[in-house]
Protein backbone atom coordinates (compact mmCIF):
# COMPACT_ATOMS: atom_id res chain seq x y z
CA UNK A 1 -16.45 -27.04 1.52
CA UNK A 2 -16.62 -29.37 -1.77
CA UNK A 3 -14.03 -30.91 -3.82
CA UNK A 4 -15.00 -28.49 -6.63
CA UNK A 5 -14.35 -25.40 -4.24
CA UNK A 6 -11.02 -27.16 -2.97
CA UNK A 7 -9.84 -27.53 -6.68
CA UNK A 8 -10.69 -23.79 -7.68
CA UNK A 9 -8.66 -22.86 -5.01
CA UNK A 10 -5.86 -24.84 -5.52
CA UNK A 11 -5.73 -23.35 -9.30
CA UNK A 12 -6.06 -19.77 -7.57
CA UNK A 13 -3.07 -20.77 -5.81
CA UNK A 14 -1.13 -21.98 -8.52
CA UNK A 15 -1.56 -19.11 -10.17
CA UNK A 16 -0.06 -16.85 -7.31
CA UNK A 17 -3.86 -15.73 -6.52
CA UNK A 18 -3.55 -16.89 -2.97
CA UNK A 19 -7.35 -16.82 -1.79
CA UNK A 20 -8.81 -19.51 0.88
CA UNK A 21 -12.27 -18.52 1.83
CA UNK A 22 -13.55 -20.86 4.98
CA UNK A 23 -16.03 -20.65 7.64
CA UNK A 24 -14.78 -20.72 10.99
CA UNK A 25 -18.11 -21.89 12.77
CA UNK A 26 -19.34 -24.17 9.87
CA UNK A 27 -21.98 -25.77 11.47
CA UNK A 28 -23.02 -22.23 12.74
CA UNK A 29 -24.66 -19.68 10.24
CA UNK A 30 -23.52 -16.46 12.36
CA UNK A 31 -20.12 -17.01 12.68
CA UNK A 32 -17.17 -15.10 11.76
CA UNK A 33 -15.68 -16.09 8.05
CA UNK A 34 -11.95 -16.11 7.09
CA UNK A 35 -10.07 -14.39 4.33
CA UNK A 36 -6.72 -14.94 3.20
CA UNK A 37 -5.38 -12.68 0.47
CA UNK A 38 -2.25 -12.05 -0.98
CA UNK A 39 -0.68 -8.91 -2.87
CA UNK A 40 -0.63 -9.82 -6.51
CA UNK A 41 1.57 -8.43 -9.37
CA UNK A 42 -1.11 -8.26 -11.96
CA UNK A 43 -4.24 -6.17 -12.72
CA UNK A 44 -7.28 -7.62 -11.10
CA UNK A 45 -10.78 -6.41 -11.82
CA UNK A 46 -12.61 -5.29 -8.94
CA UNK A 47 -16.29 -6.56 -8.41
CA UNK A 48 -19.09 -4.76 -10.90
CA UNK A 49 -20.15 -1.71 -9.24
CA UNK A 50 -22.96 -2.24 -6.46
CA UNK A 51 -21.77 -6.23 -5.95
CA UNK A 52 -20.48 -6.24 -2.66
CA UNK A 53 -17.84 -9.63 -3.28
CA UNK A 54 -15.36 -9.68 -0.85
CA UNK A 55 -12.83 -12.08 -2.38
CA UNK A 56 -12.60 -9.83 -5.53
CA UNK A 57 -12.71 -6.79 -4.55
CA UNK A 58 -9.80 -7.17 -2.14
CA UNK A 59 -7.76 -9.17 -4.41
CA UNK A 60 -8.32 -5.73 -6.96
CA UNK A 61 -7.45 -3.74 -4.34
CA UNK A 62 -4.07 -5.42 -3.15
CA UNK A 63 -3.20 -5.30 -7.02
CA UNK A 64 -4.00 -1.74 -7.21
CA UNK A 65 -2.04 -1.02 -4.32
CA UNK A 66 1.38 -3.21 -5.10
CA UNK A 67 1.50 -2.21 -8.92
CA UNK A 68 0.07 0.99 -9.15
CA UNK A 69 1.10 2.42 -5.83
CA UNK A 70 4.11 0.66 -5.28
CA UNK A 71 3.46 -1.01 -1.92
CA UNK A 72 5.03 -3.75 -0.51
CA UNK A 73 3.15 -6.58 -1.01
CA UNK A 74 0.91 -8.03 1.68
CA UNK A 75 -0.46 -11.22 2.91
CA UNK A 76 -3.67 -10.41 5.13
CA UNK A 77 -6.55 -12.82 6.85
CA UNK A 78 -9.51 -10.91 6.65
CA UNK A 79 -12.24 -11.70 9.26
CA UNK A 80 -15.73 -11.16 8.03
CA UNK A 81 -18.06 -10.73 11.56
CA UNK A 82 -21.69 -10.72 10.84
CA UNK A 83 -23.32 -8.60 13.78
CA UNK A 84 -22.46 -6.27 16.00
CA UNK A 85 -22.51 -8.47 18.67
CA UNK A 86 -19.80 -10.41 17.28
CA UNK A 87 -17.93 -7.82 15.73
CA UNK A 88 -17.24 -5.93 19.12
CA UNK A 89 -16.66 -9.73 20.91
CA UNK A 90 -14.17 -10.62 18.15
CA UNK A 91 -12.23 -7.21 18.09
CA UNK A 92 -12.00 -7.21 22.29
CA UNK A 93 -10.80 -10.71 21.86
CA UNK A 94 -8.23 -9.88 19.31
CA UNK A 95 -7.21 -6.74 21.50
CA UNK A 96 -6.21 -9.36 24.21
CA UNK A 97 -3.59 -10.81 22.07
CA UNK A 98 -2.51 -7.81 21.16
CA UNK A 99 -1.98 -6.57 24.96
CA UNK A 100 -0.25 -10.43 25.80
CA UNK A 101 2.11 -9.36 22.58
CA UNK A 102 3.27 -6.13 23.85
CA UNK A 103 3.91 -6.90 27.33
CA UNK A 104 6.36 -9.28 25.87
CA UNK A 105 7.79 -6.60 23.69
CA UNK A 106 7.75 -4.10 26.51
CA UNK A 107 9.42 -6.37 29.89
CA UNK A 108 9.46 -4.81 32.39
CA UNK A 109 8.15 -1.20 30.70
CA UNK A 110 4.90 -3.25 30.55
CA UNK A 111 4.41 -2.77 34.08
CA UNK A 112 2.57 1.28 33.01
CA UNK A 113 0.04 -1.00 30.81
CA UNK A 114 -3.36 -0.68 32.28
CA UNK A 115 -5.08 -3.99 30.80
CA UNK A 116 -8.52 -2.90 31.90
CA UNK A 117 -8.23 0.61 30.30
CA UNK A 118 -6.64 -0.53 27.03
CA UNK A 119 -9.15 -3.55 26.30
CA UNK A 120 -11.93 -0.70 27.30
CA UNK A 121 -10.67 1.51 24.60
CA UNK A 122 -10.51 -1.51 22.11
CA UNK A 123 -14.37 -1.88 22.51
CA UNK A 124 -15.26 1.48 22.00
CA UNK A 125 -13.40 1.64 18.58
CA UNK A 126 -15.74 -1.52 17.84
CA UNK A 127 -18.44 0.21 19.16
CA UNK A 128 -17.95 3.44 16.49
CA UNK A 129 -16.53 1.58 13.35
CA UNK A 130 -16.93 -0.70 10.67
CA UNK A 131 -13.26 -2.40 10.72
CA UNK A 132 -9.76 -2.48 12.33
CA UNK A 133 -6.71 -3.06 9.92
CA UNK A 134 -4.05 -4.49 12.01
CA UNK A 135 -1.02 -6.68 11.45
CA UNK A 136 -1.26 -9.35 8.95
CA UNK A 137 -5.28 -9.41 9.29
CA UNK A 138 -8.81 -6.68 9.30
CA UNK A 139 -11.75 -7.05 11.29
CA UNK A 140 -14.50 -5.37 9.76
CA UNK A 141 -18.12 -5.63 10.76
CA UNK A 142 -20.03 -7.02 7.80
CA UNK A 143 -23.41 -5.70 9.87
CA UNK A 144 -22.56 -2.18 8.91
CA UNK A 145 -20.74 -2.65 6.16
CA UNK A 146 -23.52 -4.09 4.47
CA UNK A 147 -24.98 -0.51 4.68
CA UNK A 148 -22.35 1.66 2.92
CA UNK A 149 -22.82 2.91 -0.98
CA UNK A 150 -20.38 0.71 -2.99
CA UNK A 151 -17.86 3.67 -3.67
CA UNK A 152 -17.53 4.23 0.52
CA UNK A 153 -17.71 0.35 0.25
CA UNK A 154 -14.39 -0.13 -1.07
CA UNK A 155 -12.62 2.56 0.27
CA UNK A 156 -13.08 1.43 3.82
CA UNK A 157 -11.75 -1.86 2.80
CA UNK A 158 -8.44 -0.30 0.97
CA UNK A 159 -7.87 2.09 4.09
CA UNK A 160 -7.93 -1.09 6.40
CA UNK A 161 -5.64 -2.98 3.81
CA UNK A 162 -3.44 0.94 4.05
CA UNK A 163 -3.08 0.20 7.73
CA UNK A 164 -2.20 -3.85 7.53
CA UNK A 165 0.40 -2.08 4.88
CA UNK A 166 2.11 0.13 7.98
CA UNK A 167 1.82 -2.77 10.26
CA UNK A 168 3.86 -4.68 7.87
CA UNK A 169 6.61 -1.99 7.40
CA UNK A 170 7.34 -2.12 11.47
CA UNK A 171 7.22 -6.12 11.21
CA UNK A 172 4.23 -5.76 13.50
CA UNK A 173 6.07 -3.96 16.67
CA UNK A 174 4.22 -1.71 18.22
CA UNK A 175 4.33 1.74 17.12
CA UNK A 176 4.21 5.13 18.75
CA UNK A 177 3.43 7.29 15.29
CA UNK A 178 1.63 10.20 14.35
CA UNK A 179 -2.32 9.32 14.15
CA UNK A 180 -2.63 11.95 12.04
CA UNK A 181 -0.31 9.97 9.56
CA UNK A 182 -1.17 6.55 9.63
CA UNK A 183 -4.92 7.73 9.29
CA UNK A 184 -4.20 10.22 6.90
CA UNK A 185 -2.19 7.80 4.81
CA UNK A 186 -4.88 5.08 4.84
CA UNK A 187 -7.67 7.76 3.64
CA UNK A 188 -5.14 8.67 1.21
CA UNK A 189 -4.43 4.91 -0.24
CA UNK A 190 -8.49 4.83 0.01
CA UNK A 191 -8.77 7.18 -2.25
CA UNK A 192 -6.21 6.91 -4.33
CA UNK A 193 -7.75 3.11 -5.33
CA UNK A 194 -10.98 4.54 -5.86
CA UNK A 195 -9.44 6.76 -8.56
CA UNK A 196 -7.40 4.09 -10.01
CA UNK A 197 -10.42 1.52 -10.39
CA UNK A 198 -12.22 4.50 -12.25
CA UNK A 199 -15.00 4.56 -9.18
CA UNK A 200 -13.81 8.34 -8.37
CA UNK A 201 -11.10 10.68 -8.82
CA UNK A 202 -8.51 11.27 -6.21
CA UNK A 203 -9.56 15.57 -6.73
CA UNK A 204 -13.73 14.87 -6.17
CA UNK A 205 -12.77 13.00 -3.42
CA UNK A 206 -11.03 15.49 -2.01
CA UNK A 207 -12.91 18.28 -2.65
CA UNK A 208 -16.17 16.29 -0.75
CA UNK A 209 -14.03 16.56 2.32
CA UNK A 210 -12.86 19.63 1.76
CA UNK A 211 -16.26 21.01 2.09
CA UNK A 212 -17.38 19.09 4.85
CA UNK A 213 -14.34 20.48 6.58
CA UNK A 214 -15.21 24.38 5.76
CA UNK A 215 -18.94 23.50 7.22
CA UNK A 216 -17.29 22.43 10.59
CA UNK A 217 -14.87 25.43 10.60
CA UNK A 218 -18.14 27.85 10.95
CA UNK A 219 -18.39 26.23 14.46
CA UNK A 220 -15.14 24.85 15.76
CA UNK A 221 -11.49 25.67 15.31
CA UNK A 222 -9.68 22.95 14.32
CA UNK A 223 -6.80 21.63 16.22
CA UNK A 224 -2.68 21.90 15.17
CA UNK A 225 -1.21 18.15 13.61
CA UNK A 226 0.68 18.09 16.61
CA UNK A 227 -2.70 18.33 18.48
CA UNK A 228 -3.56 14.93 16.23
CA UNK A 229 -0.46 12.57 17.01
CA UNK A 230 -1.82 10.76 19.44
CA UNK A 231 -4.00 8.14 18.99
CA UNK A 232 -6.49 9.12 22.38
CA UNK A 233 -6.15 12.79 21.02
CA UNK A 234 -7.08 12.23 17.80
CA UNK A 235 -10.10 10.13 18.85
CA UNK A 236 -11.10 13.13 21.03
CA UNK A 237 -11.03 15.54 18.13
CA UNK A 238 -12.92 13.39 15.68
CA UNK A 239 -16.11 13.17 18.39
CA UNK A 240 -15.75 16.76 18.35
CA UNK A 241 -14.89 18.35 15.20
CA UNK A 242 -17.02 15.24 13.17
CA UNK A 243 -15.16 11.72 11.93
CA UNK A 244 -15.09 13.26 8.65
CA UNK A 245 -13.53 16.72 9.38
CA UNK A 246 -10.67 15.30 11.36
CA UNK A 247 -9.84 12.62 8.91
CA UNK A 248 -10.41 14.99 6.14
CA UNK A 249 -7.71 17.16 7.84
CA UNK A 250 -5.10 14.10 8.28
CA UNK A 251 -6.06 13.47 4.24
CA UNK A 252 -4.89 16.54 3.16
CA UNK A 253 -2.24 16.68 5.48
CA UNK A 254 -0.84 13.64 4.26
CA UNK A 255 -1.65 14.01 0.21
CA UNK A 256 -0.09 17.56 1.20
CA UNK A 257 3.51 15.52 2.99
CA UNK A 258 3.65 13.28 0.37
CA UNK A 259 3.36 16.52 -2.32
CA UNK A 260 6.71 18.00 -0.90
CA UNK A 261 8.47 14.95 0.21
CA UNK A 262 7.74 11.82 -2.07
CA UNK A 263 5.42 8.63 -1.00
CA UNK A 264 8.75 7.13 -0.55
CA UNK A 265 9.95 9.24 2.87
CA UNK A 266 6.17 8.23 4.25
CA UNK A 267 7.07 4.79 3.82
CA UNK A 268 10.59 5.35 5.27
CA UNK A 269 8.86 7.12 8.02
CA UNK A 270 6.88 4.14 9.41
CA UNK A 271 9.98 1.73 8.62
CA UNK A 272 12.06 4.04 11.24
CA UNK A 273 9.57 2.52 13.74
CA UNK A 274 11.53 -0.81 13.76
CA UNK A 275 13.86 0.57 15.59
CA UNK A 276 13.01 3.69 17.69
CA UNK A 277 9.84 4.77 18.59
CA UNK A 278 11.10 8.85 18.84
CA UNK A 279 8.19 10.10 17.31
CA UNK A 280 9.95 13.65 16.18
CA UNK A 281 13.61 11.89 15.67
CA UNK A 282 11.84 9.28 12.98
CA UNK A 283 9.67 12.47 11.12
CA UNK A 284 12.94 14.36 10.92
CA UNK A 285 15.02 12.03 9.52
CA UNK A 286 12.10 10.89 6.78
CA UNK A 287 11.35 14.36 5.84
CA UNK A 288 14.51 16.75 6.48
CA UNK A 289 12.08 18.89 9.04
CA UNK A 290 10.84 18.64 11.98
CA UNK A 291 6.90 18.38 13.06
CA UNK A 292 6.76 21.71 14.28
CA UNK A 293 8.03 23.33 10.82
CA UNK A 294 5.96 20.78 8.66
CA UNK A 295 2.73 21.90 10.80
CA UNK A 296 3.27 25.73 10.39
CA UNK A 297 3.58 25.36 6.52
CA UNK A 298 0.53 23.20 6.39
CA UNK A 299 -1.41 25.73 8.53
CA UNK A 300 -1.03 27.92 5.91
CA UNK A 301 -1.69 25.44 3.42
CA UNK A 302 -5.28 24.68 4.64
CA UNK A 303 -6.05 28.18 5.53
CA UNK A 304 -5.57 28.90 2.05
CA UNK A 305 -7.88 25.60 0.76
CA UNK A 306 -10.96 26.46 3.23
CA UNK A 307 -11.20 29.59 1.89
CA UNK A 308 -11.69 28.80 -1.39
């Protein structure tokens, strides 16, 4: 890196526009680049549309999210991985600190941890996405990134940044929540920045999954939210309903929560997770219901948007 690139940087900082962009493997043209942005309270313009620029556009979409949405703010390393290859290494090797993490947090609990099982699972996600938002940093796979339309672009970038949001909210302890929710709430967040950049509005978007959702009702029924909480269950449903039908479901699920209850109780929801990991105790003291009554009403709910 040259002085000149040092000095911009150091202005960026001054400015409160934190933004270090490195390569890890200098000396090596394939390996993984570092990102490290911080939530800013000002408007940033995202790239023009079609320029994939990493820097930018997640700089305009942390601003997005703290000032127009009313996050908390954010500081995230993002980890650019240029092939597959490296993608899948990177996220099994980041899966291993995450196991050595919660065996600390669990003691003696930790003993029910399979490590084979749970570092197998970690390299099938790689296998079937494009990034991993966890605490404080996102993988994504700049192979198949590369690939996406610059709309679908950014919103997998926001939704990562969505779930580096939750993270943040349990102080990075690990968290037994509703799948259903945290994915719903990054597609939401996704979308939501779309609209407020002017790329798409919040209703198209939802109306595309809408009716990608009443094409897979004609040949599978889809499952309860309580059939969606956990994380190996809602996997399982996505390979069979379609990726975009089950997190089209947790979308309008969660636009649907937030609707009755305020953005403000899903944030309080994932904060309870500090503390207790009672899955049904922390949704009924964010929301004033439990899942059970929250699922019947949006049963009805969707029945009454896929028949439209």
């Amino acid at each position: 890196m040259n002085m000149r690139a040092a000095t911009r940087q150091s202005r960026l900082l001054a400015v409160a526009l934190t933004f270090a962009f490195a390569l890890l493997a200098s000396s090596c043209a394939s390996g993984p680049q570092s990102i490290t942005v911080t939530s800013v309270d000002r408007a940033i313009e995202p790239p023009p549309h079609g320029t994939k620029d990493y820097p930018q556009a997640f700089r305009a979409i942390l601003s997005v999210m703290l000032r127009n949405l009313q996050l908390p703010p954010v500081e995230v390393s993002i980890i650019l991985f240029p092939s597959q290859t490296s993608y899948v290494e990177g996220v099994a090797a980041d899966a291993e600190r995450d196991l050595q993490q919660l065996r600390k947090v669990l003691g003696p609990l930790a003993k029910n941890l399979r490590d084979e099982e749970f570092l197998a699972r970690a390299r099938e996600t790689a296998l079937s996405t494009d990034a991993v938002g966890k605490h404080k940093r996102v993988l994504l796979n700049e192979s198949r990134l590369a690939k996406h339309p610059w709309p679908e672009w950014m919103k997998v970038l926001a939704h990562e940044l969505a779930h580096s949001v939750e993270f943040a909210l349990v102080e990075g302890r690990p968290a037994l929540w509703d799948r259903w929710l945290t994915e719903g709430f990054a597609e939401w967040v996704g979308y939501k920045v779309l609209d407020l950049l002017g790329t798409e509005s919040f209703a198209k978007s939802q109306e595309q999954r809408l009716a990608l959702m009443r094409t897979a009702k004609n040949f599978q029924t889809f499952p309860s939210l309580g059939q969606l909480a956990a994380g190996t269950d809602f996997h399982a449903w996505a390979r069979t309903l379609g990726i975009e039908a089950t997190y089209g479901q947790a979308l309008i699920a969660v636009d649907y929560l937030i609707e009755q209850k305020g953005l403000a109780a899903v944030l309080e929801y994932f904060r309870l997770f500090r503390k207790s990991n009672n899955r049904e105790q922390n949704f009924t003291t964010a929301f004033g219901e439990t899942h059970a009554a929250f699922d019947e009403k949006f049963s009805r709910r969707m029945t009454v948007l896929l028949d439209r």
